[in-house]
PDB file of N, CA and C in Angstrom:
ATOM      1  N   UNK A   1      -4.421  18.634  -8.429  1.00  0.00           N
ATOM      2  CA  UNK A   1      -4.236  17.459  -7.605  1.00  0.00           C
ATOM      3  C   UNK A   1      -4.247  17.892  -6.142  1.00  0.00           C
ATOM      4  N   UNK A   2      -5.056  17.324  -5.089  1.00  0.00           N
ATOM      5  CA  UNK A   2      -4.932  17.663  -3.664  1.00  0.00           C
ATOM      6  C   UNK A   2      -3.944  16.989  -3.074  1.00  0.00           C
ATOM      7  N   UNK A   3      -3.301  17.831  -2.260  1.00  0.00           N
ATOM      8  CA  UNK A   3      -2.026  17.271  -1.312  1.00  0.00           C
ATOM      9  C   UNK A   3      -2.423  16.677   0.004  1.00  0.00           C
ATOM     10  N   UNK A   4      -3.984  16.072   0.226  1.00  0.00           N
ATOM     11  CA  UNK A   4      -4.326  15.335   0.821  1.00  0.00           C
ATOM     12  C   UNK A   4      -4.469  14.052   0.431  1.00  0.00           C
ATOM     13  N   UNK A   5      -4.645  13.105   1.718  1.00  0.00           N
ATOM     14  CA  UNK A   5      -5.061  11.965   1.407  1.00  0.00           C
ATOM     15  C   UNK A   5      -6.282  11.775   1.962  1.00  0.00           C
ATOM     16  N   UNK A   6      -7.157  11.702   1.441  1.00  0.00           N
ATOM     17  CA  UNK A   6      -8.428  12.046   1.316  1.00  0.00           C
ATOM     18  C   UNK A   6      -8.964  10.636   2.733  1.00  0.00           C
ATOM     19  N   UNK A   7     -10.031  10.546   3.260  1.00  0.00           N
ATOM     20  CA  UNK A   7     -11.317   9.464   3.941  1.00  0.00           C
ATOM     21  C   UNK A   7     -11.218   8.189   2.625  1.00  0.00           C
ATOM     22  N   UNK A   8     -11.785   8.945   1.495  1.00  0.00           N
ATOM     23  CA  UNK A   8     -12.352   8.045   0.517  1.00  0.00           C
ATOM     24  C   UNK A   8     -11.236   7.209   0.169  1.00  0.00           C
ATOM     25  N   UNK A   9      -9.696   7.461   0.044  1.00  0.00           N
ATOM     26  CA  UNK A   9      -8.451   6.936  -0.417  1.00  0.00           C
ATOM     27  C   UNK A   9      -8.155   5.784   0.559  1.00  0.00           C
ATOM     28  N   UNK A  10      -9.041   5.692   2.144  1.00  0.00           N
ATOM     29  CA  UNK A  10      -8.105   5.070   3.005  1.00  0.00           C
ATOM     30  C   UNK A  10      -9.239   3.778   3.085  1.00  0.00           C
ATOM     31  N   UNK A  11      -8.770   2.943   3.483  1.00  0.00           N
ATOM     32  CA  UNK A  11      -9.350   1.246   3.882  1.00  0.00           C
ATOM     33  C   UNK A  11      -9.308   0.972   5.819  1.00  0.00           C
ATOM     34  N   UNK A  12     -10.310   1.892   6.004  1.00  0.00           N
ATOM     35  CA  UNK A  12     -10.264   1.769   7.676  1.00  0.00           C
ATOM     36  C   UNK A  12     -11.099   0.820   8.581  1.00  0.00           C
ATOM     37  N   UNK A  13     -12.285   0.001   7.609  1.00  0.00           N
ATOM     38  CA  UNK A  13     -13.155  -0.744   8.623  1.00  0.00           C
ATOM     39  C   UNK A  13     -12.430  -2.315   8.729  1.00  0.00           C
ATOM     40  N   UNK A  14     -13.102  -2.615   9.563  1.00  0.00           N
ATOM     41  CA  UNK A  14     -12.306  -3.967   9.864  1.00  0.00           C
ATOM     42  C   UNK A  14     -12.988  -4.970   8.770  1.00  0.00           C
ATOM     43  N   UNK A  15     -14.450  -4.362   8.525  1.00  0.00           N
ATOM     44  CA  UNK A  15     -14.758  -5.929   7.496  1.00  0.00           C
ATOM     45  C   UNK A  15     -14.355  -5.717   5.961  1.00  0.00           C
ATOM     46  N   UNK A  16     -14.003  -4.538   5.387  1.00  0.00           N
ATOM     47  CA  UNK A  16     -12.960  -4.089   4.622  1.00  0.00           C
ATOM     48  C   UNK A  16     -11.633  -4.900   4.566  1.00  0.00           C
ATOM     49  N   UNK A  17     -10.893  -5.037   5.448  1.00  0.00           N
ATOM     50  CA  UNK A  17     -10.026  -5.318   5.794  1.00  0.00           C
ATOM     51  C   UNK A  17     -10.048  -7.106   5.781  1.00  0.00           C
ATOM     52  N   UNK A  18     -10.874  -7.514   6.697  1.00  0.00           N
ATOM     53  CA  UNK A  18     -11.410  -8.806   6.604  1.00  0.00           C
ATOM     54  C   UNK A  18     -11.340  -9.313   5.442  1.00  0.00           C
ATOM     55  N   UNK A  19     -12.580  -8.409   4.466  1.00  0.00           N
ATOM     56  CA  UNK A  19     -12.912  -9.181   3.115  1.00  0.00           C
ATOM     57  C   UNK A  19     -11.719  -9.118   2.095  1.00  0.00           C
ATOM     58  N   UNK A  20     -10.743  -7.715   2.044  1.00  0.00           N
ATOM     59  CA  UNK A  20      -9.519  -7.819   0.877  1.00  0.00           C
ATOM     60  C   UNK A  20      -8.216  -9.270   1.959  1.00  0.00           C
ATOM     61  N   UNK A  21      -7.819  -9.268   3.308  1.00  0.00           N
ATOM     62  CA  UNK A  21      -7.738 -10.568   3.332  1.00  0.00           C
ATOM     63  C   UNK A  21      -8.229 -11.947   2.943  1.00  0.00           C
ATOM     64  N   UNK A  22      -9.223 -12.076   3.032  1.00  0.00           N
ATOM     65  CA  UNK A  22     -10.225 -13.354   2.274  1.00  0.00           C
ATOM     66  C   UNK A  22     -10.325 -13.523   1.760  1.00  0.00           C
ATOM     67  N   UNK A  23     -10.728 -12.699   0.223  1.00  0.00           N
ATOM     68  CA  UNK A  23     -10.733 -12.324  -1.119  1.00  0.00           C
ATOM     69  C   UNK A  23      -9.903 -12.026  -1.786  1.00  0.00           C
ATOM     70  N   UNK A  24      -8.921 -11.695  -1.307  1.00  0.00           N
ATOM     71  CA  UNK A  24      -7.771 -10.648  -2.318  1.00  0.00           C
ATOM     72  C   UNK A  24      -6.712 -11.851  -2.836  1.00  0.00           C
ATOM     73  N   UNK A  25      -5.784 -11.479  -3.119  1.00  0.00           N
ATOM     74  CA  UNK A  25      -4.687 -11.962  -3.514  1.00  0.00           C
ATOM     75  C   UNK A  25      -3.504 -11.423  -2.935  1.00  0.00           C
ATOM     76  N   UNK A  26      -2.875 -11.991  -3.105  1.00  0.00           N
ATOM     77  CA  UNK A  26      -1.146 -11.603  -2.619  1.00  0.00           C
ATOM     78  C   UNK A  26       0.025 -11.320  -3.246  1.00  0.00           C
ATOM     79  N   UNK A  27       0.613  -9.971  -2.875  1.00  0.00           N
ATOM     80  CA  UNK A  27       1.921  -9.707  -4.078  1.00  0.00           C
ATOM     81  C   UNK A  27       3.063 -10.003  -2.830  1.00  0.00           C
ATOM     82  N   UNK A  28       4.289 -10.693  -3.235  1.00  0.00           N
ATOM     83  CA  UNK A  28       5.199 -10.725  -2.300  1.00  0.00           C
ATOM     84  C   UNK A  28       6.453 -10.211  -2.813  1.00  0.00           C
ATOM     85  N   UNK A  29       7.268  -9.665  -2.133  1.00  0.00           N
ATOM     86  CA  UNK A  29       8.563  -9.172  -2.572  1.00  0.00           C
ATOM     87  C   UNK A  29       9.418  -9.265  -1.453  1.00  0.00           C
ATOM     88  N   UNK A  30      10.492  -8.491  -1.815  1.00  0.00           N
ATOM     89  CA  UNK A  30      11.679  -8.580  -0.618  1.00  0.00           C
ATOM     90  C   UNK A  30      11.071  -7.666   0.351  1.00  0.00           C
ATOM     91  N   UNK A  31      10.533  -6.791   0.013  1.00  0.00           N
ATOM     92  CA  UNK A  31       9.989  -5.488   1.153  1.00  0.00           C
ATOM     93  C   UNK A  31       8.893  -5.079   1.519  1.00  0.00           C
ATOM     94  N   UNK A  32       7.370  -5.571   0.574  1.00  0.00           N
ATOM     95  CA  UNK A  32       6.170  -5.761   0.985  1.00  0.00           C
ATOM     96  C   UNK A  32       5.494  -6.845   0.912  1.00  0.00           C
ATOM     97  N   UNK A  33       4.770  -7.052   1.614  1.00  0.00           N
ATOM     98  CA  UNK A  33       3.426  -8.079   1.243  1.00  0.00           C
ATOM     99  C   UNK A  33       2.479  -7.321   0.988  1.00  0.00           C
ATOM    100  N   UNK A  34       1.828  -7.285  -0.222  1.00  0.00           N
ATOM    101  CA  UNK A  34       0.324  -6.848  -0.068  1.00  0.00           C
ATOM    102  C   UNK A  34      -0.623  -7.047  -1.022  1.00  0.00           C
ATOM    103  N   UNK A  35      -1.720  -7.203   0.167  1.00  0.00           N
ATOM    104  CA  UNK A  35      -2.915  -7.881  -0.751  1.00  0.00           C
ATOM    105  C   UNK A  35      -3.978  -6.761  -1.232  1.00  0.00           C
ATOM    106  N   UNK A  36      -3.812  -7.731  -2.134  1.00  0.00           N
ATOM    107  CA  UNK A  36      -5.358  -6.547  -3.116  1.00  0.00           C
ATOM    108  C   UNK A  36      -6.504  -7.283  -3.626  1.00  0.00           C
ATOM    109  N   UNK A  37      -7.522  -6.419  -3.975  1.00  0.00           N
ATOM    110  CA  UNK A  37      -8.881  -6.914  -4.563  1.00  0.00           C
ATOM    111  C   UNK A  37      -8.738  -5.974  -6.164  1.00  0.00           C
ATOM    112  N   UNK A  38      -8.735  -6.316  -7.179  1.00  0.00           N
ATOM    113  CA  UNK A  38      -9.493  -5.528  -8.102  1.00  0.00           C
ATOM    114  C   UNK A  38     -11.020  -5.332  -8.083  1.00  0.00           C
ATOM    115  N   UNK A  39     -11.609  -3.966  -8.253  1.00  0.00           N
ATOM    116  CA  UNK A  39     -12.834  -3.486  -8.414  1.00  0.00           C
ATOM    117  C   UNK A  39     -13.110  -3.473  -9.733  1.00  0.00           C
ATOM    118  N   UNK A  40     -14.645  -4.109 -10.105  1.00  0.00           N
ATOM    119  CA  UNK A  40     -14.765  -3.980 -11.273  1.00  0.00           C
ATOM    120  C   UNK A  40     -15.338  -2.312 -12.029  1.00  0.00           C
ATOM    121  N   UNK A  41     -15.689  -1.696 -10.728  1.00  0.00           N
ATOM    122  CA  UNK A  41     -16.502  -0.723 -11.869  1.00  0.00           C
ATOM    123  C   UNK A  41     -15.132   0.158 -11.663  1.00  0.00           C
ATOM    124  N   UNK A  42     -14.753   1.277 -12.811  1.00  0.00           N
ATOM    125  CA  UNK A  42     -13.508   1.882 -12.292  1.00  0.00           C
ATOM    126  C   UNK A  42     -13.760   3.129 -11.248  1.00  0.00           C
ATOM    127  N   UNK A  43     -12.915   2.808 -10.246  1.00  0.00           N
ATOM    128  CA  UNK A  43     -13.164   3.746  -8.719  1.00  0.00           C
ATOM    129  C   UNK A  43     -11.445   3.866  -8.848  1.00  0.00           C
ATOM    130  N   UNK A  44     -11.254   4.781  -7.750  1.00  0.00           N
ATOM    131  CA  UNK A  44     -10.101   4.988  -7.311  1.00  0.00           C
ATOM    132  C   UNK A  44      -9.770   4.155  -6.066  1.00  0.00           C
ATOM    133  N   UNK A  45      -8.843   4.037  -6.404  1.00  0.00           N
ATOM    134  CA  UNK A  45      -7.964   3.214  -5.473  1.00  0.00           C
ATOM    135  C   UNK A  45      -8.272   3.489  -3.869  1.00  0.00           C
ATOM    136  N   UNK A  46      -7.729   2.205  -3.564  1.00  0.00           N
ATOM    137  CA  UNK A  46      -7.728   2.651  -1.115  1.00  0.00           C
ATOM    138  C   UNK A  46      -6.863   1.845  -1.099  1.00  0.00           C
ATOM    139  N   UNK A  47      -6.077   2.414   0.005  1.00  0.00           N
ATOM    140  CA  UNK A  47      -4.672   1.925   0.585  1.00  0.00           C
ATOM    141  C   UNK A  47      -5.319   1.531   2.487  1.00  0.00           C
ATOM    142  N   UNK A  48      -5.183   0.484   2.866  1.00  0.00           N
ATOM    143  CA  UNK A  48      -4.856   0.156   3.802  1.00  0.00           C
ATOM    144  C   UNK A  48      -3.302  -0.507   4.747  1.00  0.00           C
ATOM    145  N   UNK A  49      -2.986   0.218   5.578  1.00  0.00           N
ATOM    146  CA  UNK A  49      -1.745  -0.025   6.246  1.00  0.00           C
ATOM    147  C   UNK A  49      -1.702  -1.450   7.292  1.00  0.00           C
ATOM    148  N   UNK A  50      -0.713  -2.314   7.409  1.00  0.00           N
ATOM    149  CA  UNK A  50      -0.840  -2.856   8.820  1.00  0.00           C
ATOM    150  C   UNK A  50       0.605  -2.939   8.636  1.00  0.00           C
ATOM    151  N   UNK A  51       0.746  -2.507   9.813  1.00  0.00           N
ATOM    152  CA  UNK A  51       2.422  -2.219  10.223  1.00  0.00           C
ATOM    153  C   UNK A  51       2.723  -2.623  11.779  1.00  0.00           C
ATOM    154  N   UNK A  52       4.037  -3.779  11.756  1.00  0.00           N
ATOM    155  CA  UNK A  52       3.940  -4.778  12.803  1.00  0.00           C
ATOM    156  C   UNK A  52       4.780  -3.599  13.710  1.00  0.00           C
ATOM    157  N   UNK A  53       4.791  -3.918  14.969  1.00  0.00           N
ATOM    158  CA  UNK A  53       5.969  -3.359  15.945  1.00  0.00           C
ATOM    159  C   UNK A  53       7.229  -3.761  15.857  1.00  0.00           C
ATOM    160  N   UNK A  54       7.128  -5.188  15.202  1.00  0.00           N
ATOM    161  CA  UNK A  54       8.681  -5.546  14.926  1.00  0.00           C
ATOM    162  C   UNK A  54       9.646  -4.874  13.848  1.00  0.00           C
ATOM    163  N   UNK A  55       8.723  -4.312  13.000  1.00  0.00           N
ATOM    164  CA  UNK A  55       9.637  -3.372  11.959  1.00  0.00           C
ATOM    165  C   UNK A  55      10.151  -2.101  12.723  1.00  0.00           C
ATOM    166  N   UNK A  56       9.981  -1.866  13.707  1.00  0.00           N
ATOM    167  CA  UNK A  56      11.102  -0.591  14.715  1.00  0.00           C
ATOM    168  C   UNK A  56      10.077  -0.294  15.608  1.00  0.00           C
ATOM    169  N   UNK A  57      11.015   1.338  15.816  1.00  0.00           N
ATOM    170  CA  UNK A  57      10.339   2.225  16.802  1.00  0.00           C
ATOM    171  C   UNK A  57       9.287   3.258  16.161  1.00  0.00           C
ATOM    172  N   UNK A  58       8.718   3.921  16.901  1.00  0.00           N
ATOM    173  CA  UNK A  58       7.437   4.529  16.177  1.00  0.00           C
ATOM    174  C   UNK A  58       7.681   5.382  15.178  1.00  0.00           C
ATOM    175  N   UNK A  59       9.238   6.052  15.349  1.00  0.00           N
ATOM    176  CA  UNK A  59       9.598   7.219  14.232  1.00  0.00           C
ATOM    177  C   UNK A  59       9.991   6.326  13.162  1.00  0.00           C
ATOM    178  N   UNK A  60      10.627   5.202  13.011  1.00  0.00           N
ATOM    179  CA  UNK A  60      10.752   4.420  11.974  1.00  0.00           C
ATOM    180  C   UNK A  60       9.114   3.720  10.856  1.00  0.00           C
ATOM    181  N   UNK A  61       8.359   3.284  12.125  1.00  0.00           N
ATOM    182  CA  UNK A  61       7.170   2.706  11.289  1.00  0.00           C
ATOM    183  C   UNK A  61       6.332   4.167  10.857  1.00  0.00           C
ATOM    184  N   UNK A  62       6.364   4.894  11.423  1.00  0.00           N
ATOM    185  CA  UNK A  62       5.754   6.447  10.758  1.00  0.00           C
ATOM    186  C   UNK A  62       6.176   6.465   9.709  1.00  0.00           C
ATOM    187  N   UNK A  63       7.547   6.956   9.687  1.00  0.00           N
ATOM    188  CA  UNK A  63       8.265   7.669   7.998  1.00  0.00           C
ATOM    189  C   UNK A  63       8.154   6.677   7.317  1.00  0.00           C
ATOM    190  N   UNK A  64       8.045   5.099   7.138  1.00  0.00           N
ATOM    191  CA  UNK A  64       7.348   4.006   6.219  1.00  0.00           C
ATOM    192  C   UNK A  64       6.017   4.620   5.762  1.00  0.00           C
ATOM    193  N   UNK A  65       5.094   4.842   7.066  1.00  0.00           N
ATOM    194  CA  UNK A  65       3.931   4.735   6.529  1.00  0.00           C
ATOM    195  C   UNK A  65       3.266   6.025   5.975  1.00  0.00           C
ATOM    196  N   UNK A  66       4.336   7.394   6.141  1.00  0.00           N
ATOM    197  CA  UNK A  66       3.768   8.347   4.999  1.00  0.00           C
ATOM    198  C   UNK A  66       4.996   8.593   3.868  1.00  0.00           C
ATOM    199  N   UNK A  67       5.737   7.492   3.402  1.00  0.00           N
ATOM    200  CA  UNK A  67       5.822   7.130   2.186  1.00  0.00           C
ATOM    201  C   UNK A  67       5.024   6.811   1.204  1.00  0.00           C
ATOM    202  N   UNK A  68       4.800   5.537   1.631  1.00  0.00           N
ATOM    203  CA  UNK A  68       3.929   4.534   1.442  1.00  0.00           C
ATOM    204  C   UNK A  68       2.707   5.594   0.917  1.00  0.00           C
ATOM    205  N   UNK A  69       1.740   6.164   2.224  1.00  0.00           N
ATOM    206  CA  UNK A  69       1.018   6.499   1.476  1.00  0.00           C
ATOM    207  C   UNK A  69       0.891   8.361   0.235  1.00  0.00           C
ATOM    208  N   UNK A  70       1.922   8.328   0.712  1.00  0.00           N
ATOM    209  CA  UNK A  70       2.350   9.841  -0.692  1.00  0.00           C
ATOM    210  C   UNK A  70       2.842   9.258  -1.832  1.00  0.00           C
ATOM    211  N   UNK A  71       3.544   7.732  -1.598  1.00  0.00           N
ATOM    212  CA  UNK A  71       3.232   7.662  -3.238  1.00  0.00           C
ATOM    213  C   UNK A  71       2.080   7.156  -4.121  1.00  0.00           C
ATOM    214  N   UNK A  72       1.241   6.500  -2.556  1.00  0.00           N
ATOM    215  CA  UNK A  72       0.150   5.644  -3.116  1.00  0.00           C
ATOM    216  C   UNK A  72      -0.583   7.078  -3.555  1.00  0.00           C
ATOM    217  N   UNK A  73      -0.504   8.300  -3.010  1.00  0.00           N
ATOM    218  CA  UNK A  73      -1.420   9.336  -3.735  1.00  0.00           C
ATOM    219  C   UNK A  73      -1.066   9.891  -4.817  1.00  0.00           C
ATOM    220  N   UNK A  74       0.350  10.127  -5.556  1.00  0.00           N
ATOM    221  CA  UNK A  74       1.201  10.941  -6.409  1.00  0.00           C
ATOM    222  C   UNK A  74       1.030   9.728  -7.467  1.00  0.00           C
ATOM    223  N   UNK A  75       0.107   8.430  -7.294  1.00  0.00           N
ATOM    224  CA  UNK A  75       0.000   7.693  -8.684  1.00  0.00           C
ATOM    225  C   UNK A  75      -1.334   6.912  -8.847  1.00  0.00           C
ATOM    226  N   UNK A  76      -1.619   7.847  -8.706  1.00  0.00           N
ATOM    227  CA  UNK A  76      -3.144   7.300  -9.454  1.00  0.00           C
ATOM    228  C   UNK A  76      -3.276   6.455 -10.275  1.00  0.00           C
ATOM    229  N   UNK A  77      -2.772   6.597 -11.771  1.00  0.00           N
ATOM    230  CA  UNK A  77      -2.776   5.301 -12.547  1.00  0.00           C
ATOM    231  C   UNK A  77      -1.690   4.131 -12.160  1.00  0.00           C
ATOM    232  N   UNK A  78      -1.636   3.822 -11.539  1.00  0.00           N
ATOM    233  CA  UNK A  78      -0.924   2.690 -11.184  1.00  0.00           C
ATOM    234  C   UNK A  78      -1.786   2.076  -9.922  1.00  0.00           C
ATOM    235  N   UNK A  79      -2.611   3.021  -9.274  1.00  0.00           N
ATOM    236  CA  UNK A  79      -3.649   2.169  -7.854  1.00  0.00           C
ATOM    237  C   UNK A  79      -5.133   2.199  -8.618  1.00  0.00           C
ATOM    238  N   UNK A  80      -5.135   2.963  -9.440  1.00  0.00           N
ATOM    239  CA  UNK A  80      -6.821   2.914  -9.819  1.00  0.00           C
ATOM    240  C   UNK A  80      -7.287   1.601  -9.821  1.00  0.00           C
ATOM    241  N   UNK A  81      -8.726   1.021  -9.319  1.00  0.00           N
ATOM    242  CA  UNK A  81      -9.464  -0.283  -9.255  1.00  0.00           C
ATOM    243  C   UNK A  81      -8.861  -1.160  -8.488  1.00  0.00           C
ATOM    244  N   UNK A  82      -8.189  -0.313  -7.356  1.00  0.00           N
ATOM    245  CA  UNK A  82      -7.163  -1.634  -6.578  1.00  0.00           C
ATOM    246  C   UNK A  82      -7.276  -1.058  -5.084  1.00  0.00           C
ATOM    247  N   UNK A  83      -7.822  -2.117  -4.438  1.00  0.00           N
ATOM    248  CA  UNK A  83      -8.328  -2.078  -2.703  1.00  0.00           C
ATOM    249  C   UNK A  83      -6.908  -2.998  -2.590  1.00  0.00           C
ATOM    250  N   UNK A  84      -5.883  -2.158  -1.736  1.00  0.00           N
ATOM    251  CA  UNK A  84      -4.811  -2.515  -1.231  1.00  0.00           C
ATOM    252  C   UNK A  84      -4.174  -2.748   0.290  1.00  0.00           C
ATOM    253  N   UNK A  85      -3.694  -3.358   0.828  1.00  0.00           N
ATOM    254  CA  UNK A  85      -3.012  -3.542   2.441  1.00  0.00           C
ATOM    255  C   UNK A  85      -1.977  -4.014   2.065  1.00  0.00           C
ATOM    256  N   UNK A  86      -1.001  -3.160   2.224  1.00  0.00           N
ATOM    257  CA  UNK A  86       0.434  -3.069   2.500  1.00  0.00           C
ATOM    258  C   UNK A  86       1.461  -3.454   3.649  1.00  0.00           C
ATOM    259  N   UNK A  87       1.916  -4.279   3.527  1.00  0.00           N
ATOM    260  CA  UNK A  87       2.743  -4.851   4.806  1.00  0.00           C
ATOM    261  C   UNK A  87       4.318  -4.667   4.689  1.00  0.00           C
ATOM    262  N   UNK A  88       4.628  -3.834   5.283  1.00  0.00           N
ATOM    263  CA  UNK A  88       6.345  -3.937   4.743  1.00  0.00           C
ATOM    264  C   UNK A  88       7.033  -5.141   5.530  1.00  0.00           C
ATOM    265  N   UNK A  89       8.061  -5.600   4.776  1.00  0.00           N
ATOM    266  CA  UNK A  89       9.108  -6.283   6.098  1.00  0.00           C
ATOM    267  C   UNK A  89      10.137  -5.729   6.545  1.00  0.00           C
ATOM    268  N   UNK A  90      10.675  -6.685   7.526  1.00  0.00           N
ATOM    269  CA  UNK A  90      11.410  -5.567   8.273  1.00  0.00           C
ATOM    270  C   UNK A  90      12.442  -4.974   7.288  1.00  0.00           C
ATOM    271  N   UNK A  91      13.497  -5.610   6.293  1.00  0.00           N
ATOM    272  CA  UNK A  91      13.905  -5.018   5.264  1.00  0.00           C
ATOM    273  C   UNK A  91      13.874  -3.582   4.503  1.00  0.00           C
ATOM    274  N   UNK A  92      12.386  -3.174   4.558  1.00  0.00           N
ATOM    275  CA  UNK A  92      12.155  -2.147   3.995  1.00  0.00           C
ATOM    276  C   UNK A  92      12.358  -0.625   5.355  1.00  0.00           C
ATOM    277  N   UNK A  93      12.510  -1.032   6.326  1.00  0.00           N
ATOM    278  CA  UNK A  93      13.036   0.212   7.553  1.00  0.00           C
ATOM    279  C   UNK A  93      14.574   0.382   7.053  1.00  0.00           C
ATOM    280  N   UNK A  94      15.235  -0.685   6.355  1.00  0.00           N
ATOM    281  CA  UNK A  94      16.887  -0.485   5.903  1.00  0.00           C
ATOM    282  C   UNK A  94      16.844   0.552   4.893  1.00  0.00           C
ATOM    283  N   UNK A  95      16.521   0.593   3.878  1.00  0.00           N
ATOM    284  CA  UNK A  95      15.788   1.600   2.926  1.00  0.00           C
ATOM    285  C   UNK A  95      15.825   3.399   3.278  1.00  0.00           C
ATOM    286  N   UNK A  96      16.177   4.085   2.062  1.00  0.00           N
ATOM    287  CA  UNK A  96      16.350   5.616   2.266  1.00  0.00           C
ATOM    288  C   UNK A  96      15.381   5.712   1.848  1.00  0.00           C
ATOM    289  N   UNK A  97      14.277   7.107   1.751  1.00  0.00           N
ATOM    290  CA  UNK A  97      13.563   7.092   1.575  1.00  0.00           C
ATOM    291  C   UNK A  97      12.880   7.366   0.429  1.00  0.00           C
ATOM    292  N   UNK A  98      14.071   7.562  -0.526  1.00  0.00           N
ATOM    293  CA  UNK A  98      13.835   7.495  -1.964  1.00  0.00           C
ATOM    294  C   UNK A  98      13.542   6.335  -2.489  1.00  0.00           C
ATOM    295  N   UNK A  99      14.923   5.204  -2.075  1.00  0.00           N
ATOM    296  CA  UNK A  99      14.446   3.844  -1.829  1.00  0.00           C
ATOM    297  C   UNK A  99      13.381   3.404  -1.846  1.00  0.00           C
ATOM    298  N   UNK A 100      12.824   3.345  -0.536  1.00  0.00           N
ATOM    299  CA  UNK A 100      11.464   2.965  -0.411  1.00  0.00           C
ATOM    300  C   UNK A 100      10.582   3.078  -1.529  1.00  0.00           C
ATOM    301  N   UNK A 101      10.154   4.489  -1.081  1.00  0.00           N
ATOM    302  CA  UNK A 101       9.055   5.069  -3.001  1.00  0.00           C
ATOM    303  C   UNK A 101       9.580   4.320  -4.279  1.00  0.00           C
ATOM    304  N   UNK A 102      10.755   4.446  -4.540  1.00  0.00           N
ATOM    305  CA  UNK A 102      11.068   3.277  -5.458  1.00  0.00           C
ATOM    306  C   UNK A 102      10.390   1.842  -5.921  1.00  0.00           C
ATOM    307  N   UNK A 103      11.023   1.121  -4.564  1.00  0.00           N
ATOM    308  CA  UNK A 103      10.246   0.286  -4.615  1.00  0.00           C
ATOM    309  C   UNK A 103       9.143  -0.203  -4.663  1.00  0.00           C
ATOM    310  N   UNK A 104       8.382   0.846  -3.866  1.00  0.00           N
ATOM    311  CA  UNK A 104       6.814   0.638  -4.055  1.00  0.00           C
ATOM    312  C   UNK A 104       6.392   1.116  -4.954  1.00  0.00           C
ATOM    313  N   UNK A 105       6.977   1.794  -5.886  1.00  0.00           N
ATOM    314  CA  UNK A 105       6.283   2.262  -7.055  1.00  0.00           C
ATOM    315  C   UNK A 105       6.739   0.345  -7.936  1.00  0.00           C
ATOM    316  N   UNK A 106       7.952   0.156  -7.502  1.00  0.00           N
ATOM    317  CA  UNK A 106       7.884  -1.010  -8.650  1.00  0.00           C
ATOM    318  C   UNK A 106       7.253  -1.811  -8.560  1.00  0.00           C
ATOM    319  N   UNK A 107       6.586  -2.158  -6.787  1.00  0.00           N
ATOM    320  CA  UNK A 107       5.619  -3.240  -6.541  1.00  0.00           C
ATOM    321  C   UNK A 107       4.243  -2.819  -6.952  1.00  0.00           C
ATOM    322  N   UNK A 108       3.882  -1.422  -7.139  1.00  0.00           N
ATOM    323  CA  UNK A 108       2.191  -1.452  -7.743  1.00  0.00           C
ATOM    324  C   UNK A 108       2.366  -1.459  -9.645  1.00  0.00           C
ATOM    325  N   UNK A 109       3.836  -1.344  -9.992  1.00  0.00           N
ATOM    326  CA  UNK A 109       3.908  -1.511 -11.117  1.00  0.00           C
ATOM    327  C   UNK A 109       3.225  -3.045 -11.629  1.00  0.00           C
ATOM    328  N   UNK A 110       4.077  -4.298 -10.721  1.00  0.00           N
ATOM    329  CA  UNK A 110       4.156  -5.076 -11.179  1.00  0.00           C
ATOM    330  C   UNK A 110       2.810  -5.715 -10.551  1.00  0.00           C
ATOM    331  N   UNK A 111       2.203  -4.553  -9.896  1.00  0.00           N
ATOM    332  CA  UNK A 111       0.178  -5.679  -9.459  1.00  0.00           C
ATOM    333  C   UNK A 111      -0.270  -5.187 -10.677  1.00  0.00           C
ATOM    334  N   UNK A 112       0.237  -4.018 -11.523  1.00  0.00           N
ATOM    335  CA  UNK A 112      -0.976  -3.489 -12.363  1.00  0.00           C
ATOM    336  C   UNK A 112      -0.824  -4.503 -13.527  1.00  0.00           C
ATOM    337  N   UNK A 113       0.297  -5.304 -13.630  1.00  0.00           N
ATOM    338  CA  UNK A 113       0.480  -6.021 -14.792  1.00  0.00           C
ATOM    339  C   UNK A 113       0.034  -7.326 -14.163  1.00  0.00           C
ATOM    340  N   UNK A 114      -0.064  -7.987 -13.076  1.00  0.00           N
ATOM    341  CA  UNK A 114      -0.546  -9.020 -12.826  1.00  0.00           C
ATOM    342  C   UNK A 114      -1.799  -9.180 -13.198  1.00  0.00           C
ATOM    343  N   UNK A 115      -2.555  -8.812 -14.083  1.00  0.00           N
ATOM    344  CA  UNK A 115      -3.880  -8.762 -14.236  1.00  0.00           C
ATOM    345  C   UNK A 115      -4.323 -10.051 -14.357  1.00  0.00           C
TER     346      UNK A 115
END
């Protein structure tokens, strides 16, 4: 397993971004919003971030956002066929950082069953 997060893993263009807004669907919880597309042919998963300024200061929205994405890499079967953007609320900066991973493991739990 590489301890990177690879180009191919990430969701960086804007019409990417555009189209899983437009297209996607929406998971909501107490601590993320995020929308996804299922892919039909099986690919690996992409994580896209948008992280407001109102959830803190920069050392706060950082350590969110390489949570976020070390667990989105440490679980493959749970993101496979899923173009994702992750939105935390402010809620989730209250959160330790075990916490967090927690939770987001329970929120891609419960997209993989939303089928």
């Amino acid at each position: 397993m590489s301890f990177k997060f690879s180009r191919a893993q990430r969701i960086r263009s804007r019409s990417d971004f555009a189209y899983i807004y437009e297209h996607g669907q929406l998971y909501k919880d107490e601590f993320f919003r995020v929308f996804y597309v299922r892919k039909h042919p099986p690919e690996p998963g992409r994580l896209g971030l948008s992280i407001s300024k109102k959830l803190g200061k920069a050392h706060v929205r950082n350590r969110i956002k390489r949570i976020i994405r070390e667990t989105f890499r440490l679980h493959p079967e749970l993101t496979g066929r899923l173009d994702l953007i992750v939105q935390p609320r402010s809620t989730a900066a209250t959160l330790s950082n075990e916490q967090l991973r927690q939770r987001f493991v329970e929120a891609l739990i419960a997209l993989r069953e939303n089928r």
